[in-house]
N, C-alpha and C. Protein backbone atom coordinates (compact mmCIF):
# COMPACT_ATOMS: atom_id res chain seq x y z
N UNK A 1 0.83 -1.17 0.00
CA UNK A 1 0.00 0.00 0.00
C UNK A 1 0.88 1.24 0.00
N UNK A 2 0.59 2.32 -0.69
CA UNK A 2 1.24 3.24 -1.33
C UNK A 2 1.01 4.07 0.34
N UNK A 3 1.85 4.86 1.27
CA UNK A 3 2.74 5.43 2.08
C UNK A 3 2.72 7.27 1.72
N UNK A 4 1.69 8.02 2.68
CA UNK A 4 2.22 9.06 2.20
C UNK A 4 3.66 9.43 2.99
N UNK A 5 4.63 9.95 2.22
CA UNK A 5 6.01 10.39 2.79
C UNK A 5 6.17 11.79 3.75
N UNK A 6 6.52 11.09 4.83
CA UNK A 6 6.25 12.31 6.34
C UNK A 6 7.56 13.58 5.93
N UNK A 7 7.00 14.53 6.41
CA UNK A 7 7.66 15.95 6.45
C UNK A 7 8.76 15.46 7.19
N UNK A 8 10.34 16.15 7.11
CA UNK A 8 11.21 16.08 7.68
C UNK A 8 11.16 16.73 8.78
N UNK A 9 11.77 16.23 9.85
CA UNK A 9 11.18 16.39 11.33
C UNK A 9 12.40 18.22 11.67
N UNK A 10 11.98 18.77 12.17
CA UNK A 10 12.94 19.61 12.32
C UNK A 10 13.88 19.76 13.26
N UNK A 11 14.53 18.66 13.69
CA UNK A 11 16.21 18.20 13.69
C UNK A 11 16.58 17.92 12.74
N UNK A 12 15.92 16.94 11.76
CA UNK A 12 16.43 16.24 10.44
C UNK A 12 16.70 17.64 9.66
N UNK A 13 15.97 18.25 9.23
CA UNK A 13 16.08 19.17 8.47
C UNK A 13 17.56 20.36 9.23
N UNK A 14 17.58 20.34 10.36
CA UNK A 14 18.46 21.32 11.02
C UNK A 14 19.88 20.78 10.75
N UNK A 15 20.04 19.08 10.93
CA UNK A 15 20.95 18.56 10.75
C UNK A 15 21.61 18.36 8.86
N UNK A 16 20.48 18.77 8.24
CA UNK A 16 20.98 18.55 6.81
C UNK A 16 21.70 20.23 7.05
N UNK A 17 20.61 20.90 7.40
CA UNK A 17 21.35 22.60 6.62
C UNK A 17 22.81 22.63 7.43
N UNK A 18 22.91 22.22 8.62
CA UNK A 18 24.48 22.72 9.09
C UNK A 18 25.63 21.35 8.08
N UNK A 19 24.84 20.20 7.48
CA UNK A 19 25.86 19.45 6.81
C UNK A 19 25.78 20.49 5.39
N UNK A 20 24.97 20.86 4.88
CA UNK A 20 24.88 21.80 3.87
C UNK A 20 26.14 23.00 3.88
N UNK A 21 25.85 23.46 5.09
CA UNK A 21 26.85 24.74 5.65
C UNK A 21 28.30 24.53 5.53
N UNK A 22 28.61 23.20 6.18
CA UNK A 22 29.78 22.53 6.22
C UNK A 22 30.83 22.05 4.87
N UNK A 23 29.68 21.41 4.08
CA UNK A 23 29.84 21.37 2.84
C UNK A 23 30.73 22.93 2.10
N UNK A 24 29.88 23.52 2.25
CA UNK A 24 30.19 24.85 1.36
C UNK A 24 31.18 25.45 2.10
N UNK A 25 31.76 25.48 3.42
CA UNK A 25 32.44 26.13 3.67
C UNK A 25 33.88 25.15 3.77
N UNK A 26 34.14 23.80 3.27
CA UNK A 26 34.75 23.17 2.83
C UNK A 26 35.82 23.24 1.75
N UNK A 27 34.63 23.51 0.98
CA UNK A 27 34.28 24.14 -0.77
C UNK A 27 35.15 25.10 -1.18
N UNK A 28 34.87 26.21 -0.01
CA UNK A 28 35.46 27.43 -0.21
C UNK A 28 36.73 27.76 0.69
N UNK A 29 37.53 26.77 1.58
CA UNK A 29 38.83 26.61 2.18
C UNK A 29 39.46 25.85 1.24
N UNK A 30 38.94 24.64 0.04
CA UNK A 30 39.70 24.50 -0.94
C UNK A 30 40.07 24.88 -1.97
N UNK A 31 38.79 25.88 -2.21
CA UNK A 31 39.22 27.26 -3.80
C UNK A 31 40.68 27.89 -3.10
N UNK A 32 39.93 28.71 -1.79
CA UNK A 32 41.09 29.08 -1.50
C UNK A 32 42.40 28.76 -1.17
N UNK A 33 42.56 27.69 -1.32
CA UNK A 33 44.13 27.05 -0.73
C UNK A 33 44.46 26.91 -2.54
N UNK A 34 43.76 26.34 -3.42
CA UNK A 34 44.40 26.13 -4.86
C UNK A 34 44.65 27.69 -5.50
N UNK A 35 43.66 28.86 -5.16
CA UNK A 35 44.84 30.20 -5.12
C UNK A 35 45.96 30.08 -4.57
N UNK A 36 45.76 30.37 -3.24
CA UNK A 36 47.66 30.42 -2.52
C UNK A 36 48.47 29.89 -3.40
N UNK A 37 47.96 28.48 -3.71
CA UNK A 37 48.72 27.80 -4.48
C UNK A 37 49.71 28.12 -5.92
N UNK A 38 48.52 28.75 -6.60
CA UNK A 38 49.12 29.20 -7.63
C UNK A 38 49.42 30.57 -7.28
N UNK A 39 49.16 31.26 -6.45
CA UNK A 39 50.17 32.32 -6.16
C UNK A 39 51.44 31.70 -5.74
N UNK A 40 51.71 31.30 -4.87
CA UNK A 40 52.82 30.51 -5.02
C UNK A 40 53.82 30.26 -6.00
N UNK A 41 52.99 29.54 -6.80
CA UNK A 41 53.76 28.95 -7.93
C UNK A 41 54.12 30.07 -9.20
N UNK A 42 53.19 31.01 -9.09
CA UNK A 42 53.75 31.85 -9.89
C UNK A 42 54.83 33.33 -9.21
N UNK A 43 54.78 33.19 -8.17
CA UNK A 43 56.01 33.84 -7.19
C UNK A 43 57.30 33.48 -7.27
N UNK A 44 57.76 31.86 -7.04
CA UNK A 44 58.36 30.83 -8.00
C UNK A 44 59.23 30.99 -8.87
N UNK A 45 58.31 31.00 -9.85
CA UNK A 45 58.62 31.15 -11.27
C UNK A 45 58.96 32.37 -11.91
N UNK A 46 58.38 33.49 -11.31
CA UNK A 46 58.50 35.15 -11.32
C UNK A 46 60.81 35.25 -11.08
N UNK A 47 60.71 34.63 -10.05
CA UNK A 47 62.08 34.82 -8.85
C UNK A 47 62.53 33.52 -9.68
N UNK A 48 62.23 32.97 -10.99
CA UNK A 48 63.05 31.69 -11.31
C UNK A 48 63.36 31.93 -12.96
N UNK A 49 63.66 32.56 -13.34
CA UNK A 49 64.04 32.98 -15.02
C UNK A 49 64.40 31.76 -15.95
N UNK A 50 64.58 30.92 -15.03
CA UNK A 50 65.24 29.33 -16.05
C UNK A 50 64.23 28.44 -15.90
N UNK A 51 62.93 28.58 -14.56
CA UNK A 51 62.10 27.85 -14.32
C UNK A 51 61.26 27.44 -15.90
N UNK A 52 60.99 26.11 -15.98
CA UNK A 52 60.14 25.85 -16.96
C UNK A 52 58.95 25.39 -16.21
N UNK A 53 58.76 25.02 -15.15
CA UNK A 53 58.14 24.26 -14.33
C UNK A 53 57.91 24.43 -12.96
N UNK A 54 57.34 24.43 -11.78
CA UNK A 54 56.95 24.35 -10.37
C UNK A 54 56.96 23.26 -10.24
N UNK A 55 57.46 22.48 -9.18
CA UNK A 55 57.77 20.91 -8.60
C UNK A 55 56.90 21.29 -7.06
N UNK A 56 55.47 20.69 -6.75
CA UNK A 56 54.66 20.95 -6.00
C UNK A 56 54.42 19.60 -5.02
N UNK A 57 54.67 19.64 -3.79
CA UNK A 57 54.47 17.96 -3.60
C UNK A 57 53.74 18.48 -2.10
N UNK A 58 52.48 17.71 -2.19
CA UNK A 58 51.83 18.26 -1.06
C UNK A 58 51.82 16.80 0.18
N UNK A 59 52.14 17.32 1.46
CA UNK A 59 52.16 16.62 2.56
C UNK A 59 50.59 16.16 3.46
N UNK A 60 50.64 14.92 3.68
CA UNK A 60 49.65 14.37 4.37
C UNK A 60 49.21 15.53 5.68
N UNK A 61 49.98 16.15 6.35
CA UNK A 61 49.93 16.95 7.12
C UNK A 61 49.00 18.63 6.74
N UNK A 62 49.28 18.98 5.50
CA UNK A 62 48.56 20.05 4.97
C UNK A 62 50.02 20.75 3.95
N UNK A 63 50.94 20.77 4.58
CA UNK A 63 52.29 21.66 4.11
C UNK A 63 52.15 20.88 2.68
N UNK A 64 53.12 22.31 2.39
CA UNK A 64 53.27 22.45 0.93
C UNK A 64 54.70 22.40 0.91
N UNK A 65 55.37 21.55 -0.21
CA UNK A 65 57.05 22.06 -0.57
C UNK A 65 57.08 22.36 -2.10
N UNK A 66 57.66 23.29 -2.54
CA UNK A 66 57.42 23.45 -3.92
C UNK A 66 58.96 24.35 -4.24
N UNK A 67 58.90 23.71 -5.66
CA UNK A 67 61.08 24.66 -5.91
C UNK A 67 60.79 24.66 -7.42
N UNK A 68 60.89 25.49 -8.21
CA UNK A 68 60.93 25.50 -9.88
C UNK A 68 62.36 24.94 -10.36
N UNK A 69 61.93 24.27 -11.60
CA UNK A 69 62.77 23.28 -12.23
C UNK A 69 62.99 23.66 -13.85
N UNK A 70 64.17 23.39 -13.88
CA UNK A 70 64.77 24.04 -15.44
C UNK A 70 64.28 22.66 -16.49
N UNK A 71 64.80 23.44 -17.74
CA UNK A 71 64.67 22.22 -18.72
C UNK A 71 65.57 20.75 -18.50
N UNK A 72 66.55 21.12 -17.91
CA UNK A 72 67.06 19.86 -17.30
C UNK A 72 66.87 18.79 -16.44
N UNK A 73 65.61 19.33 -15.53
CA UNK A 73 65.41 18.37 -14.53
C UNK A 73 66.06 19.01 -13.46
N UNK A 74 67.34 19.95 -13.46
CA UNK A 74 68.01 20.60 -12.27
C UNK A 74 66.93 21.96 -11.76
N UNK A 75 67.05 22.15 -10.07
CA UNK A 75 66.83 23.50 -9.62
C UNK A 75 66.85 24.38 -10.16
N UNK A 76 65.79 25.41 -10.57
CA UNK A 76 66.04 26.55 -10.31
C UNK A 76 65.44 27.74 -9.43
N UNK A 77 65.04 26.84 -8.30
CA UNK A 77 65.15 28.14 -7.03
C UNK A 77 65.51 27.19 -5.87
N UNK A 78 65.51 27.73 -4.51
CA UNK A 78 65.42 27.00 -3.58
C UNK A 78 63.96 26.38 -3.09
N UNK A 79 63.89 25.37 -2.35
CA UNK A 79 62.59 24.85 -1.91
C UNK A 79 62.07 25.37 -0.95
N UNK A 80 60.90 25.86 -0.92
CA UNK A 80 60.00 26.63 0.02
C UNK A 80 58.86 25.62 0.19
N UNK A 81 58.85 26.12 1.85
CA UNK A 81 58.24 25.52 2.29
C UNK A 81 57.01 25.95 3.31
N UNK A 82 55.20 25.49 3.19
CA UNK A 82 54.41 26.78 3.65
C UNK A 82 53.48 25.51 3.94
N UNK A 83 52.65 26.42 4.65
CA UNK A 83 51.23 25.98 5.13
C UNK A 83 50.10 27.18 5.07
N UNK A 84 49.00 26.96 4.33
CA UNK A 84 47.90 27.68 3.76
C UNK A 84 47.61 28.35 5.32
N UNK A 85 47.46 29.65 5.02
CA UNK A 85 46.93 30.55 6.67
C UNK A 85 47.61 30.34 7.51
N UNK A 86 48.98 30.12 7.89
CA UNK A 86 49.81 29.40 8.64
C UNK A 86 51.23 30.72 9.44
N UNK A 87 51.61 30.40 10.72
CA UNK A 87 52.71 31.21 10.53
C UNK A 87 54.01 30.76 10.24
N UNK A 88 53.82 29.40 10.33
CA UNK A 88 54.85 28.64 9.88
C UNK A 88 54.71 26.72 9.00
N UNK A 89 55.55 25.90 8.84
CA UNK A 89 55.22 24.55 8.78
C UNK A 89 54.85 23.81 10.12
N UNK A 90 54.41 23.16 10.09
CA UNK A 90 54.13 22.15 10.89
C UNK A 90 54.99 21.67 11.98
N UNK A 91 54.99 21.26 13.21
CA UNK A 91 56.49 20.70 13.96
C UNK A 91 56.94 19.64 13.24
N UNK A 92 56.53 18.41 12.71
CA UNK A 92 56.76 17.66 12.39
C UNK A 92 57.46 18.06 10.62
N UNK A 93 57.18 18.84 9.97
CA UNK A 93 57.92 19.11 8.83
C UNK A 93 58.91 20.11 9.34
N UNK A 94 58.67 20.70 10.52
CA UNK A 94 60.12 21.11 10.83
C UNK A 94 61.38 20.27 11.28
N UNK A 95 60.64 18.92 11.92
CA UNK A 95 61.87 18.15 12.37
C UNK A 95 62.33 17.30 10.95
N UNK A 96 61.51 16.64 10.37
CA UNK A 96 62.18 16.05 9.40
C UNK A 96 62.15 16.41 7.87
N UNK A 97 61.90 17.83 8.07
CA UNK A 97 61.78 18.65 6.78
C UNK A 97 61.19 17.83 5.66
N UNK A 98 59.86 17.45 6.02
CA UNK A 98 58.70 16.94 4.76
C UNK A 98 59.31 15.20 4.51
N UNK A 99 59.49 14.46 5.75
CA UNK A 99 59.83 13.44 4.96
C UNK A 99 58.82 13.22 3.61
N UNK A 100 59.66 11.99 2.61
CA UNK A 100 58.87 11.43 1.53
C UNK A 100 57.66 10.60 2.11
N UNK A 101 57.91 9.75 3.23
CA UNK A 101 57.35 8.76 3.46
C UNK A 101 55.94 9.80 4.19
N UNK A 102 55.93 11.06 3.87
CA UNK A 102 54.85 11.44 4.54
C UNK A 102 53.94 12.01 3.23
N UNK A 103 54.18 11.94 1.98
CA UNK A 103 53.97 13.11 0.86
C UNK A 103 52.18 12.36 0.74
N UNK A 104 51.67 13.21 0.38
CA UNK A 104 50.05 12.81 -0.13
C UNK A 104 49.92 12.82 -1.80
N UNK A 105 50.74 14.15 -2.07
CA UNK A 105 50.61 13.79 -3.56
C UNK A 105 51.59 14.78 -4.36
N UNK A 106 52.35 14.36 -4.94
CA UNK A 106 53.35 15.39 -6.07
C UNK A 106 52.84 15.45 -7.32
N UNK A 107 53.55 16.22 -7.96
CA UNK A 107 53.33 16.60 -9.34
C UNK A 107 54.00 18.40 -10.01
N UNK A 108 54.09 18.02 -11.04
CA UNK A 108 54.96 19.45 -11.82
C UNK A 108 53.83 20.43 -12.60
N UNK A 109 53.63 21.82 -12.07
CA UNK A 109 53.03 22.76 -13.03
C UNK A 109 53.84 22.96 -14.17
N UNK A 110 53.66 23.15 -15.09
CA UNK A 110 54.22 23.12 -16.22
C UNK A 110 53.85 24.86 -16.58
N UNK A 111 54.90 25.87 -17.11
CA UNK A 111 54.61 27.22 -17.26
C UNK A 111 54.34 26.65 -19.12
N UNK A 112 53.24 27.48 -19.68
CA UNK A 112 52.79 27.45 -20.94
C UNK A 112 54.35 28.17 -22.19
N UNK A 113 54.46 27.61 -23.12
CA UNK A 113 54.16 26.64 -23.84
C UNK A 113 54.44 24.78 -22.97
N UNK A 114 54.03 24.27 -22.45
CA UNK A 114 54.84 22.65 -21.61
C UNK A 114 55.57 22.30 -22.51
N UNK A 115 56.74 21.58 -22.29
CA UNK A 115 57.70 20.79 -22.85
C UNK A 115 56.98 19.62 -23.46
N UNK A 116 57.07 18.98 -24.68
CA UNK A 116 56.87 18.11 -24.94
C UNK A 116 56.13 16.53 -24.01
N UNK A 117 55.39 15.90 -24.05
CA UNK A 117 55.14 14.61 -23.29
C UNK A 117 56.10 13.86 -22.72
N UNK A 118 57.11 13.79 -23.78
CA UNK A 118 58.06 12.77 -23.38
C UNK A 118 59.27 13.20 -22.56
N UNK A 119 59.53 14.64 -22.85
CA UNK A 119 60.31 15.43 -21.73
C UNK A 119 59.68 15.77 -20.35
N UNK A 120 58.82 16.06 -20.81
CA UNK A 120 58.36 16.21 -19.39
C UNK A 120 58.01 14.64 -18.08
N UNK A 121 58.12 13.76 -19.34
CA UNK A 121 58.25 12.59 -18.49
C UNK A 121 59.75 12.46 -18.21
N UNK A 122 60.77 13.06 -18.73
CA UNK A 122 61.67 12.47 -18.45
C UNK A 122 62.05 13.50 -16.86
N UNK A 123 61.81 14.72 -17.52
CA UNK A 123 62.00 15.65 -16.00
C UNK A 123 61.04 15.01 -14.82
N UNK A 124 60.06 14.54 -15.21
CA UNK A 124 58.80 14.01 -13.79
C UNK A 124 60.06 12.89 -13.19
N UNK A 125 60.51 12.15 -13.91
CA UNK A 125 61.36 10.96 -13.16
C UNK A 125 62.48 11.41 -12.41
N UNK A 126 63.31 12.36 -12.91
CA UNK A 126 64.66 12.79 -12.32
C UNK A 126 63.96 13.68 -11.28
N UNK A 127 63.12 14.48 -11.34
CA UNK A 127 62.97 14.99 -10.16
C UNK A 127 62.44 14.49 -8.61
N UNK A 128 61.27 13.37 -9.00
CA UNK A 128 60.52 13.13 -8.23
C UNK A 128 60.67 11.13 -8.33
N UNK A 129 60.94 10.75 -8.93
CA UNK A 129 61.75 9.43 -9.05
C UNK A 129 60.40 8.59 -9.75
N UNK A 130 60.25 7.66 -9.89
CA UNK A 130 59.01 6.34 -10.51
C UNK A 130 57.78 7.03 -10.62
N UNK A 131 57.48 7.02 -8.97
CA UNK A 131 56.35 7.39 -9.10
C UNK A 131 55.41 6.71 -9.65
């Protein structure tokens, strides 16, 4: 027998809008961290004249390490190291300065025109190894 469907009780409904709320303000701490980001990366690259590339490897922790990279696969800046809204890194990326065994996810911005596919695979390996 066909069920008419009851009004949402108003907790239910109270409990969706603050997951609603949560949601969006989620949303909008991750737009904003992928700015920083590319401010960042184009700060970088500004202060890196040989940079072809940003080498970006983000930590399980939140920190960021990021250093621009020439057509060679070699440096061209030093590695900086940040945390989004932060006054500094983390204790733990201060003691072991970002181990690997902690990274969440790397990868290379590429400044426009990108190097070829196959160069840029070859720079992804020398810099950042298999992967």
């Amino acid at each position: 027998m066909f069920r008419a469907r009851e009004a949402p009780s108003r907790e239910n409904y109270s409990f969706q809008k603050k997951m609603s709320q949560k949601k969006d303000k989620e949303q909008r701490r991750l737009v904003e961290a992928a700015k920083t980001e590319l401010a960042m990366i184009e700060g970088i690259l500004e202060g890196s004249p040989d940079g072809i590339g940003v080498v970006v490897v983000r930590m399980q922790c939140g920190c960021r390490k990021m250093a621009a990279v020439t057509e060679d696969g070699e440096p061209a800046s030093k590695v900086i190291m940040y945390r989004d809204q932060a006054a500094s890194i983390c204790p733990l990326c201060q003691a072991d300065n970002g181990a690997y065994q902690r990274v969440a996810e790397s990868f290379i911005h590429w400044v426009e025109p990108a190097p070829e596919a196959e160069r840029q695979e070859l720079i992804y390996h020398k810099v950042l190894g298999e992967g």
